[in-house]
N, C-alpha and C. Protein backbone atom coordinates (compact mmCIF):
# COMPACT_ATOMS: atom_id res chain seq x y z
N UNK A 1 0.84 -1.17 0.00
CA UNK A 1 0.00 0.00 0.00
C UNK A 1 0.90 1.24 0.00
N UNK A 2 0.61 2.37 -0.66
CA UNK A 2 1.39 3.50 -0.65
C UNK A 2 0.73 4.28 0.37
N UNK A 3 1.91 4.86 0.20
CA UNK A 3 1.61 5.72 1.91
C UNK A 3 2.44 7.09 1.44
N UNK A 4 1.38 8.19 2.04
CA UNK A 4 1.62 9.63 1.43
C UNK A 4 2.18 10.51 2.64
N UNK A 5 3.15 11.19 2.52
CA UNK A 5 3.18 12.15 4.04
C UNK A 5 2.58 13.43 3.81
N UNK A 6 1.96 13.73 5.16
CA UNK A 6 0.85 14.77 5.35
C UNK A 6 1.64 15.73 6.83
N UNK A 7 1.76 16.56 6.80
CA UNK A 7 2.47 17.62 8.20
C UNK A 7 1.16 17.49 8.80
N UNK A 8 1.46 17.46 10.28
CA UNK A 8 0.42 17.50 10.97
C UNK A 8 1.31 19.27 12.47
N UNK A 9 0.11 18.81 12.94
CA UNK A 9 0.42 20.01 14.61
C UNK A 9 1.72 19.83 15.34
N UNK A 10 1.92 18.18 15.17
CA UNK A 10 3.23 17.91 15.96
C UNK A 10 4.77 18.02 14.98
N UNK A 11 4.81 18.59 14.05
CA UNK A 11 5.49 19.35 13.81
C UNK A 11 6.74 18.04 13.15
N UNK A 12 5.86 17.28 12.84
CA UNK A 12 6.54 15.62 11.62
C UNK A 12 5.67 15.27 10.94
N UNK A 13 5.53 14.87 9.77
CA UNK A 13 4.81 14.20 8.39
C UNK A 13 4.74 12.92 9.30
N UNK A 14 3.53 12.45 8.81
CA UNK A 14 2.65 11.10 9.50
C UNK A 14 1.96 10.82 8.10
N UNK A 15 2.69 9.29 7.96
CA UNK A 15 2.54 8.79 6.73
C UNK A 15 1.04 7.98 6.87
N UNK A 16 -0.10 8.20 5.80
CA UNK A 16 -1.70 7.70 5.92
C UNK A 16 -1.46 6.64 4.66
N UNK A 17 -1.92 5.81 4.73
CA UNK A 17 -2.03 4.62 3.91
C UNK A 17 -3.17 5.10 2.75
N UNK A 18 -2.96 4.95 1.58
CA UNK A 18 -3.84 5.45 0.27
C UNK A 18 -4.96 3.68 0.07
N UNK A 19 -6.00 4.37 0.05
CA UNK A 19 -6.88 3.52 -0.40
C UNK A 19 -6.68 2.82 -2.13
N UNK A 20 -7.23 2.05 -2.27
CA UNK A 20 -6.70 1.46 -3.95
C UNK A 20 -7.56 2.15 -5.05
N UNK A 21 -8.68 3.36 -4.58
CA UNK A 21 -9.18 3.78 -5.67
C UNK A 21 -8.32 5.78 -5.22
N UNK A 22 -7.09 5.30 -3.88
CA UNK A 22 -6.92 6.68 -4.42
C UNK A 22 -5.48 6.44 -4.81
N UNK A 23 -5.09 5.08 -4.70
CA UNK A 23 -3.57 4.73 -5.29
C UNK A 23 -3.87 4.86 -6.91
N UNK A 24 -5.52 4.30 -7.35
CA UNK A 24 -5.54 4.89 -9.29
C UNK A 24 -5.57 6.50 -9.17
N UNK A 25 -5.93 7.17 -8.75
CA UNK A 25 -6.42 8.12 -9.22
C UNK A 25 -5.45 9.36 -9.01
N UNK A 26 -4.82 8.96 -8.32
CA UNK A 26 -3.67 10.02 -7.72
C UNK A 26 -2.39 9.91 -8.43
N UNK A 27 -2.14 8.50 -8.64
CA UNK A 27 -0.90 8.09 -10.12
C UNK A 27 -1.06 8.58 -11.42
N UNK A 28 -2.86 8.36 -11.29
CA UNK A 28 -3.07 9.19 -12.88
C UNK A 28 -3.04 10.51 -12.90
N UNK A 29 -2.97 11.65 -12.06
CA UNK A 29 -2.63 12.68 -11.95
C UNK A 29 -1.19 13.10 -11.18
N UNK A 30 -0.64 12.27 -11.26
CA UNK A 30 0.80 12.67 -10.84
C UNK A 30 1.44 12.70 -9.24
N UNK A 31 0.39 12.28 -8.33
CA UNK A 31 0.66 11.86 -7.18
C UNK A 31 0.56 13.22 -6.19
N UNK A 32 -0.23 13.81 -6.57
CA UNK A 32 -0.60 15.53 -5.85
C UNK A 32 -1.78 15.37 -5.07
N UNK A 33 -2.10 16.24 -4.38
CA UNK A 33 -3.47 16.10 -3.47
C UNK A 33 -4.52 16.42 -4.82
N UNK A 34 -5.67 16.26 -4.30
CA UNK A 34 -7.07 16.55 -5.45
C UNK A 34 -7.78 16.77 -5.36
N UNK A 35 -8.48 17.51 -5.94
CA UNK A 35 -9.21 18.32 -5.69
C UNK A 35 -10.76 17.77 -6.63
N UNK A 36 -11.76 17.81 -6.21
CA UNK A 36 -13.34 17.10 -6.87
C UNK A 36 -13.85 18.75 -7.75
N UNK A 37 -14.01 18.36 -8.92
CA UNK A 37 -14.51 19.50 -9.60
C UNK A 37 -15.80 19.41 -10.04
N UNK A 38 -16.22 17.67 -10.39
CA UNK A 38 -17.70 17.50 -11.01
C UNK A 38 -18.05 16.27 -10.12
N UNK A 39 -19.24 16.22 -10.07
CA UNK A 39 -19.83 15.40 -9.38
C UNK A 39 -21.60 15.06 -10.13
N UNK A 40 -21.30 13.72 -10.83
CA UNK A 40 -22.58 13.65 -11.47
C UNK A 40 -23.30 11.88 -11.51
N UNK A 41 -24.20 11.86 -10.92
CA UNK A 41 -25.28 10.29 -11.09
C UNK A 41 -26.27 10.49 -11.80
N UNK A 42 -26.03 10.43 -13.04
CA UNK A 42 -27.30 9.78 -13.96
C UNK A 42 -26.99 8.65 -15.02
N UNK A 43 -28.32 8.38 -15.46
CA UNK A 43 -28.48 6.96 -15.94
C UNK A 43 -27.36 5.72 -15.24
N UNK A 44 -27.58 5.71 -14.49
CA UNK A 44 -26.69 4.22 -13.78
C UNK A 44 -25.39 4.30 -13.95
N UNK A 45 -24.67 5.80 -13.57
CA UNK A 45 -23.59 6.07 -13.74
C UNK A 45 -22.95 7.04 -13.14
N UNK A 46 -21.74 7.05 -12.28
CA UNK A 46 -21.24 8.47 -11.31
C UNK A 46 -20.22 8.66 -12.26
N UNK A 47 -20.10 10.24 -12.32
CA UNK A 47 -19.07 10.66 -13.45
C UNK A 47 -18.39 11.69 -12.14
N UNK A 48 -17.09 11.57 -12.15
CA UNK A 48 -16.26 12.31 -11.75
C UNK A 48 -15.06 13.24 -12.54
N UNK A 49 -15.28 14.56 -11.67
CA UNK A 49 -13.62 14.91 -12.54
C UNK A 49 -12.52 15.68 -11.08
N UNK A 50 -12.05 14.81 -11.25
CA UNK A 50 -10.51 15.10 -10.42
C UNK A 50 -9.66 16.27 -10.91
N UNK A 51 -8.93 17.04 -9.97
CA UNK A 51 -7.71 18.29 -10.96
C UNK A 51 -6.73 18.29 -9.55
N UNK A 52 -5.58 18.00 -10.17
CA UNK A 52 -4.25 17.94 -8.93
C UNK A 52 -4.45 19.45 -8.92
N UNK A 53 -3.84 19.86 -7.83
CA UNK A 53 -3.66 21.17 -6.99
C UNK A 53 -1.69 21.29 -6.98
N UNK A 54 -1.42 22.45 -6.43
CA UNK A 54 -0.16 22.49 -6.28
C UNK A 54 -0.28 23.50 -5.22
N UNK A 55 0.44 22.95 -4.16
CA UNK A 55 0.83 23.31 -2.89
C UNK A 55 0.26 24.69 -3.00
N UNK A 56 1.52 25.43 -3.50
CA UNK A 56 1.60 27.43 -3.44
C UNK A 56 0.78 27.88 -3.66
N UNK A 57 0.24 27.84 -5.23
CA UNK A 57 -0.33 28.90 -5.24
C UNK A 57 -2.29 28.10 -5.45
N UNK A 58 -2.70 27.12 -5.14
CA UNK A 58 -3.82 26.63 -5.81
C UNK A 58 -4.04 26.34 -7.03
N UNK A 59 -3.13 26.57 -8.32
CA UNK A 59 -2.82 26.23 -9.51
C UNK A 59 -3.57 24.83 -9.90
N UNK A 60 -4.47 25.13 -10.71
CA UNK A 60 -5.32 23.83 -11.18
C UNK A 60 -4.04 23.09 -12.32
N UNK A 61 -3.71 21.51 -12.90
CA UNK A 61 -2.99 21.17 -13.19
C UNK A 61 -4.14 19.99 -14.06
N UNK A 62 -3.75 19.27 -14.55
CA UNK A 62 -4.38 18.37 -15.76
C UNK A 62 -5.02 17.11 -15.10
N UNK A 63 -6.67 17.22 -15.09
CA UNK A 63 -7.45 16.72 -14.42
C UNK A 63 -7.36 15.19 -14.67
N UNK A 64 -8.64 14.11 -14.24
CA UNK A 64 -8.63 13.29 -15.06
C UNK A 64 -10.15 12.46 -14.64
N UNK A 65 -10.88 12.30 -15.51
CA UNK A 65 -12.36 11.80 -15.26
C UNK A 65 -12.37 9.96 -14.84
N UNK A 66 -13.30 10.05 -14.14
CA UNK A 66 -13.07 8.61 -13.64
C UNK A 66 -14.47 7.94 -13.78
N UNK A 67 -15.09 7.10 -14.29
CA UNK A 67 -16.64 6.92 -14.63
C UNK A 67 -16.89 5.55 -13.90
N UNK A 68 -17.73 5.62 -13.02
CA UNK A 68 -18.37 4.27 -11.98
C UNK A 68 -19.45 3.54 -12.88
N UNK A 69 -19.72 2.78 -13.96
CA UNK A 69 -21.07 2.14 -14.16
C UNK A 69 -21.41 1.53 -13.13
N UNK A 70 -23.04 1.17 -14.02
CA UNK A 70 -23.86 0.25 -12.49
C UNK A 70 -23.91 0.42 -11.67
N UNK A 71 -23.86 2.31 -11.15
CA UNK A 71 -23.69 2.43 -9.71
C UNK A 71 -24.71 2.56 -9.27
N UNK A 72 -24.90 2.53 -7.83
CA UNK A 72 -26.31 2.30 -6.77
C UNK A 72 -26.21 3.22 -5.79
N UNK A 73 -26.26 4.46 -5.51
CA UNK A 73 -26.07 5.36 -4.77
C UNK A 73 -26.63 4.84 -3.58
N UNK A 74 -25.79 4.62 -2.13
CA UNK A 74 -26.21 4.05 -1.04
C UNK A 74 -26.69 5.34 0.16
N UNK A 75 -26.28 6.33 0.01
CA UNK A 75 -26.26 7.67 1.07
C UNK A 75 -25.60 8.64 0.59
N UNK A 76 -26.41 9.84 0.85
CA UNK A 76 -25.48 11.26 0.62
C UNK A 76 -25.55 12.18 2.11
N UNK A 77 -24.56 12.25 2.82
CA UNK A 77 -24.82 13.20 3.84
C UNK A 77 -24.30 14.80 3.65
N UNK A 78 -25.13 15.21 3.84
CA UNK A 78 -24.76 16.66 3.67
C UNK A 78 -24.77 17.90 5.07
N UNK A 79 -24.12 18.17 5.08
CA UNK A 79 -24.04 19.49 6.27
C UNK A 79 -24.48 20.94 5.78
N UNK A 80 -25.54 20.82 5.40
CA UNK A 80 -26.57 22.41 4.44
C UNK A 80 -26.04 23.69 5.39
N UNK A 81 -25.53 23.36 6.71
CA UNK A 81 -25.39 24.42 7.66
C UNK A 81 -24.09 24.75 7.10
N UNK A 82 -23.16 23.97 6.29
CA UNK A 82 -21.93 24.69 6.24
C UNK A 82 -21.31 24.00 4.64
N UNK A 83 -22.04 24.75 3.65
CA UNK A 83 -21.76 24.45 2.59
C UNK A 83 -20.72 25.05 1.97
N UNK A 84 -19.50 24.19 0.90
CA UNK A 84 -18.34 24.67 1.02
C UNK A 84 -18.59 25.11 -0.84
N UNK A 85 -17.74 25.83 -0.85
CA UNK A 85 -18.14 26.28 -3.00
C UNK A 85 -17.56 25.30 -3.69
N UNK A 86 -17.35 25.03 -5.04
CA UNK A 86 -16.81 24.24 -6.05
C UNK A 86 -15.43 24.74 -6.33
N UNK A 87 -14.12 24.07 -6.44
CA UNK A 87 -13.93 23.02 -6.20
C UNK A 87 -14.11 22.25 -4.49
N UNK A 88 -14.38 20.89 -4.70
CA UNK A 88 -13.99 20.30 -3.01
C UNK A 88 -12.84 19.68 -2.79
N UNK A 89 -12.44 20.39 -1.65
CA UNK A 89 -11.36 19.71 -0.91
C UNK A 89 -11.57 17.70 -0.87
N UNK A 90 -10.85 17.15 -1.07
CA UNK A 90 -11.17 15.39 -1.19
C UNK A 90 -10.70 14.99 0.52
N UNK A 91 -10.77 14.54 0.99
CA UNK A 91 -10.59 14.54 2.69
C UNK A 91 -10.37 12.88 2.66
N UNK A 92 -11.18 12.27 1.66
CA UNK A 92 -10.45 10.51 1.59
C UNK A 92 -11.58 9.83 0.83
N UNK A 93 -11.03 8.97 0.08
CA UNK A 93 -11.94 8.17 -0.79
C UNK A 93 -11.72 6.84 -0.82
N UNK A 94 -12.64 6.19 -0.01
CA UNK A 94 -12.53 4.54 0.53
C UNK A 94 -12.97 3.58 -0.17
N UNK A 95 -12.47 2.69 -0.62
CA UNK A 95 -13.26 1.59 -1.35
C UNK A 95 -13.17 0.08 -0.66
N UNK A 96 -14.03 -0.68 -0.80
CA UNK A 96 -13.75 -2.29 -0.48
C UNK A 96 -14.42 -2.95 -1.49
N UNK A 97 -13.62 -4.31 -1.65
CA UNK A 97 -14.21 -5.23 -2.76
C UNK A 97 -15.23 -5.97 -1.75
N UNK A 98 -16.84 -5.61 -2.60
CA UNK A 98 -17.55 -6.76 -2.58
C UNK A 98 -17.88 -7.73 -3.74
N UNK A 99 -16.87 -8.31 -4.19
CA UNK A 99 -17.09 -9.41 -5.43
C UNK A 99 -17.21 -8.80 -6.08
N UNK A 100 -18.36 -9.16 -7.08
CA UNK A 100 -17.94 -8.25 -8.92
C UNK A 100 -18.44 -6.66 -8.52
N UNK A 101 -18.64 -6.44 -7.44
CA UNK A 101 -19.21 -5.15 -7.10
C UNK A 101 -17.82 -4.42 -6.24
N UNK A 102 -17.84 -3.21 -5.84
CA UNK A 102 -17.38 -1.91 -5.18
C UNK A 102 -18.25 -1.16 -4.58
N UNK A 103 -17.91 -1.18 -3.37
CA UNK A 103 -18.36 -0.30 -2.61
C UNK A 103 -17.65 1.08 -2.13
N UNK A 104 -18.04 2.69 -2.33
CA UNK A 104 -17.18 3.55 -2.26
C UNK A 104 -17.59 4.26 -1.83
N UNK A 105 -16.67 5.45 -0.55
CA UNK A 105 -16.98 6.39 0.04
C UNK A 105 -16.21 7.49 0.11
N UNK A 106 -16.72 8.40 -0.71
CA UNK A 106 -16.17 10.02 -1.17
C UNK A 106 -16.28 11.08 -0.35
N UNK A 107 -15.24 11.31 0.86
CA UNK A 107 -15.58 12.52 1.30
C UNK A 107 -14.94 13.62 1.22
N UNK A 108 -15.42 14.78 1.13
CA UNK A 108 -15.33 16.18 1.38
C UNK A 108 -15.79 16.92 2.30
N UNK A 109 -15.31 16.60 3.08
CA UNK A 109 -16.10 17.18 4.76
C UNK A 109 -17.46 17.50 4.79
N UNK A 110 -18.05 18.82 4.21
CA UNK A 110 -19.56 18.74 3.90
C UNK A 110 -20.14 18.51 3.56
N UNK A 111 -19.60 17.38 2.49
CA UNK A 111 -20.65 16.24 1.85
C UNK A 111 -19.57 14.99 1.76
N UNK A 112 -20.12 13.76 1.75
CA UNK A 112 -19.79 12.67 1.99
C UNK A 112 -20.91 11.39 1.21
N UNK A 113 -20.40 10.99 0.02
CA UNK A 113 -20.96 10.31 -0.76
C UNK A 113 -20.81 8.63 -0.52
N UNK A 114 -21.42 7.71 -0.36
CA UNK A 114 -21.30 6.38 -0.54
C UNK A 114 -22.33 5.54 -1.89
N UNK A 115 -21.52 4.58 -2.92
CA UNK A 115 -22.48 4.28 -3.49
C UNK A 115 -21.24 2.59 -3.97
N UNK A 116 -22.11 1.55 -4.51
CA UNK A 116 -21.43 0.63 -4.73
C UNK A 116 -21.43 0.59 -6.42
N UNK A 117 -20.96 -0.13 -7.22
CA UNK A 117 -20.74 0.13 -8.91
C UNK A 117 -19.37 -0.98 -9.09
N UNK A 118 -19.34 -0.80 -9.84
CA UNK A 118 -18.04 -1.66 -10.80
C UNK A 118 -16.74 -0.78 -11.06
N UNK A 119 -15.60 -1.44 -10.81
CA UNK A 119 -14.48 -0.77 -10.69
C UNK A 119 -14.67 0.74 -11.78
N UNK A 120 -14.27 1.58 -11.77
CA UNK A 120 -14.13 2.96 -12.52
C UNK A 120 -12.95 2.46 -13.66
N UNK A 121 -13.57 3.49 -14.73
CA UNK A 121 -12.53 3.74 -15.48
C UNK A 121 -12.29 5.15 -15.68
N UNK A 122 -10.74 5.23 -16.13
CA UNK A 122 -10.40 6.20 -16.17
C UNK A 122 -10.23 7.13 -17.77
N UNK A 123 -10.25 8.41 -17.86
CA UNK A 123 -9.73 9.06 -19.53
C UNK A 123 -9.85 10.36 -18.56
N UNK A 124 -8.53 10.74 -19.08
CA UNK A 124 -8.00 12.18 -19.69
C UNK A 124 -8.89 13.27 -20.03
């Protein structure tokens, strides 16, 4: 499992273990934090678009779309009291294999998506 360092309060990088749908998605953009730009479920399908960030200045950098078929949207929680603008911060994106299925959980602090689907593919 790859493991990313993150600075924390105590004043040392504390290495977090990358989930396997953020070990694809983070290789395909170059291994930068990421940022959620689109967020879309229709017809039996979650369409995403990812854009690496760069530290300094917020500099958007060369995105990359990731498409879930067969997905089944399981929960959306939302915090309406503290809605954040477009782009979202990605805070962690969890997956586990259930057999020919995936189960996945997208969060961005004020919203937090779970839905199960078939591995994603990826394009540019």
């Amino acid at each position: 499992m790859l493991k990313t360092p993150f600075s924390t309060t105590v004043g040392y990088p504390v290495l977090m273990p990358l989930s396997k749908i953020e070990q694809l998605l983070f290789s395909a953009t170059g291994n930068s934090a990421q940022l959620l730009t689109h967020f879309r479920f229709a017809d039996g399908q979650i369409n995403l678009l990812l854009v690496p960030v760069s530290d300094g200045q917020r500099a958007f950098g060369k995105g990359v779309r990731a498409t879930f078929v067969n997905a089944v949207i399981e929960s959306i929680e939302e915090d309406e009291s503290e809605r954040d603008s477009w782009p979202l911060d990605i805070i962690g994106f969890d997956c586990s294999n259930k057999g020919e299925r995936w189960r996945f959980v997208l969060n961005c602090g004020n919203v937090e998506w779970s839905w199960s689907s078939e591995w994603p593919y990826l394009r540019p």
